[in-house]
Protein backbone atom coordinates (compact mmCIF):
# COMPACT_ATOMS: atom_id res chain seq x y z
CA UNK A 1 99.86 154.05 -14.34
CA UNK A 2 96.40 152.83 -12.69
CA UNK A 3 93.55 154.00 -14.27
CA UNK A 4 92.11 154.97 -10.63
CA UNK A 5 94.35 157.86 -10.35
CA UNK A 6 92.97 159.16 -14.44
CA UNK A 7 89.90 161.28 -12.97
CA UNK A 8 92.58 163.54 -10.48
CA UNK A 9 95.27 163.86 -13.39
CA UNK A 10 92.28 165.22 -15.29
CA UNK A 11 91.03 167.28 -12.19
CA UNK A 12 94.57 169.01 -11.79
CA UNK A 13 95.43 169.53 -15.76
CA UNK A 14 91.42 170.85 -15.25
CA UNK A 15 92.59 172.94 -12.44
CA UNK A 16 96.33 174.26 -14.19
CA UNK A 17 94.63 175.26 -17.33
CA UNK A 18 91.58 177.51 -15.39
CA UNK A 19 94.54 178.86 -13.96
CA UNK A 20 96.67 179.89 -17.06
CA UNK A 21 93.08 180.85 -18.77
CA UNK A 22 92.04 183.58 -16.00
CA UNK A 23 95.70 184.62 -15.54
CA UNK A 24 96.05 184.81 -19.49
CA UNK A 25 92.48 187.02 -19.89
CA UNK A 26 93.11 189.35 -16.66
CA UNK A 27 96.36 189.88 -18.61
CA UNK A 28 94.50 190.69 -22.18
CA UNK A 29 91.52 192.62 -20.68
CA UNK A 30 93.18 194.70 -17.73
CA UNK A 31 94.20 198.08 -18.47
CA UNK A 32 97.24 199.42 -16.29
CA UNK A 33 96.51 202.78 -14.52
CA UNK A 34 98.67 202.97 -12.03
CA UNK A 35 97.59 205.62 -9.20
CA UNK A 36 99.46 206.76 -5.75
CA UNK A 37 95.91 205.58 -4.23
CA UNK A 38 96.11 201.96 -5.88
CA UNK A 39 99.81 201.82 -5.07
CA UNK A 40 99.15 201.83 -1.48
CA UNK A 41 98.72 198.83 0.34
CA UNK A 42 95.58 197.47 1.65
CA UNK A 43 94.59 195.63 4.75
CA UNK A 44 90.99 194.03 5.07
CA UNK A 45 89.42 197.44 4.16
CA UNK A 46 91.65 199.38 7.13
CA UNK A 47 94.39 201.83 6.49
CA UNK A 48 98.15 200.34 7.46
CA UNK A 49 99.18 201.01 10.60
CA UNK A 50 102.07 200.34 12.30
CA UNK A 51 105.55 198.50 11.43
CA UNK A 52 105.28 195.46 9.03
CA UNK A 53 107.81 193.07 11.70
CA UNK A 54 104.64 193.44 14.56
CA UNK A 55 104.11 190.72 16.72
CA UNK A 56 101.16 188.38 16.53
CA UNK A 57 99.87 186.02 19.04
CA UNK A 58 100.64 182.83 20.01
CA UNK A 59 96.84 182.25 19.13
CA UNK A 60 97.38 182.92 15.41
CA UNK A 61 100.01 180.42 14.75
CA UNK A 62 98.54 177.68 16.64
CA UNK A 63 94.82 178.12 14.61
CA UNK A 64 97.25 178.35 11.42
CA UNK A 65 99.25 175.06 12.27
CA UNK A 66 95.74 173.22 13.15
CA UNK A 67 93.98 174.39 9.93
CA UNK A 68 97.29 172.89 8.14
CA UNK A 69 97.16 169.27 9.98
CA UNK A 70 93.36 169.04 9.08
CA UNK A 71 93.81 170.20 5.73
CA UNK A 72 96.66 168.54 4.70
CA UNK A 73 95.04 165.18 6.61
CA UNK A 74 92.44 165.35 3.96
CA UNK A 75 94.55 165.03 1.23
CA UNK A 76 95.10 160.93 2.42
CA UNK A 77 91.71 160.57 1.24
CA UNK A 78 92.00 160.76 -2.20
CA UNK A 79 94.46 157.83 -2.51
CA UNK A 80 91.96 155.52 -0.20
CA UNK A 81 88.94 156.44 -2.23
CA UNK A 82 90.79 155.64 -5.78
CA UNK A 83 91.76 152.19 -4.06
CA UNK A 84 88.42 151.76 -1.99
CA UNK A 85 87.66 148.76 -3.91
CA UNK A 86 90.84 146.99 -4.15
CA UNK A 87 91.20 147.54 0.03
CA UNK A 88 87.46 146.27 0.10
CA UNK A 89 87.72 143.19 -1.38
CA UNK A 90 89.69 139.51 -0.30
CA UNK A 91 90.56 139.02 -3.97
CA UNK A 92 92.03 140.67 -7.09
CA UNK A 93 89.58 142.28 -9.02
CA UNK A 94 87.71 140.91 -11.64
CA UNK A 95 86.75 143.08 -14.41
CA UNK A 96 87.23 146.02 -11.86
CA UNK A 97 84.48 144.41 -9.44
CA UNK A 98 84.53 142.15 -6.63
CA UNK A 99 83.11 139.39 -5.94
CA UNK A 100 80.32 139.01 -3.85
CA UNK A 101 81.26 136.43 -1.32
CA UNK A 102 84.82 138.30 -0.92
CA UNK A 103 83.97 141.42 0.01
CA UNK A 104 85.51 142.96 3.37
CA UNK A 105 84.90 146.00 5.33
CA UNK A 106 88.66 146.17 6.03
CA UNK A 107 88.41 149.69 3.24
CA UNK A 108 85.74 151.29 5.12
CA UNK A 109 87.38 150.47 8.46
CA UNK A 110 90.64 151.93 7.61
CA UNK A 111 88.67 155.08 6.87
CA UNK A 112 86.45 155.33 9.73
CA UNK A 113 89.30 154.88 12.06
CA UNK A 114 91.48 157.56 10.55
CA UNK A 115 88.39 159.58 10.79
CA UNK A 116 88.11 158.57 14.43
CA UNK A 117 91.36 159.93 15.43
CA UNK A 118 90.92 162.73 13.26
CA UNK A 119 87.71 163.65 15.51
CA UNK A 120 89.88 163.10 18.60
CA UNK A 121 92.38 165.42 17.83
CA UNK A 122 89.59 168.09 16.99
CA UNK A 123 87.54 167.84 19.68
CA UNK A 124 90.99 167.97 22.14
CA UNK A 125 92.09 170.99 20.44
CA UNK A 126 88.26 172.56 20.92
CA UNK A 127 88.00 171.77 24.48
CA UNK A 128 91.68 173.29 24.74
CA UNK A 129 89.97 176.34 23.26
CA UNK A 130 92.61 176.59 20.90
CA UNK A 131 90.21 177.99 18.23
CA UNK A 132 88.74 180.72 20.51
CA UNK A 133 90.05 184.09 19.16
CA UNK A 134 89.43 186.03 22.80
């Protein structure tokens, strides 16, 4: 395994065990007193009204889909930045650095054209005023 990728298998066994720690302590501290009140379900601080199977907008889904692309899009940027180097540089390594007369910007390039068509893409969907909730 490449020793790039060590620092995110720590961040995620980081994240798992915070996870299993809170659920764990909520579990030890919390006392159960179940109530009709508590038993009834809550919506952003308004009583439910209506049937469950309502329909929603077109306008919801589409701001859900493009939060999903850009999110998810992010995610490619954790693999590029734990090989930044070894796309930056003519040459294998040496000693984990490269040296100076074979660097590239072919790393950084990759990047800021990803980026670019990122941008595109959100400043189509703003002028399409898909994120306008009117």
């Amino acid at each position: 395994m490449d020793r790039n990728y060590l620092p995110v298998l720590f961040l995620i066994a980081f994240v798992c065990f915070n996870a299993a720690a809170i659920i764990g302590f909520s579990t030890l501290v919390l006392r159960m007193r179940p109530t009709p009140v508590k038993q009834q379900a809550y919506e952003s601080g308004m009583p439910p009204l209506g049937d469950a199977r309502e329909r929603f907008s077109v306008k919801f889904y589409m701001v859900a889909m493009l939060f999903i692309v850009f999110d998810i899009e992010t995610v490619f940027m954790i693999p590029w930045a734990a090989y930044y180097r070894q796309l930056s540089c003519h040459v294998p390594l040496i000693a984990g650095a490269c040296p100076a007369s074979q660097i590239s910007f072919f790393g950084l390039g990759e990047m800021l054209v990803f980026m670019a068509i990122l941008f595109a893409g959100f400043a189509y969907v703003w002028k399409k005023g898909a994120l306008q909730w009117d």
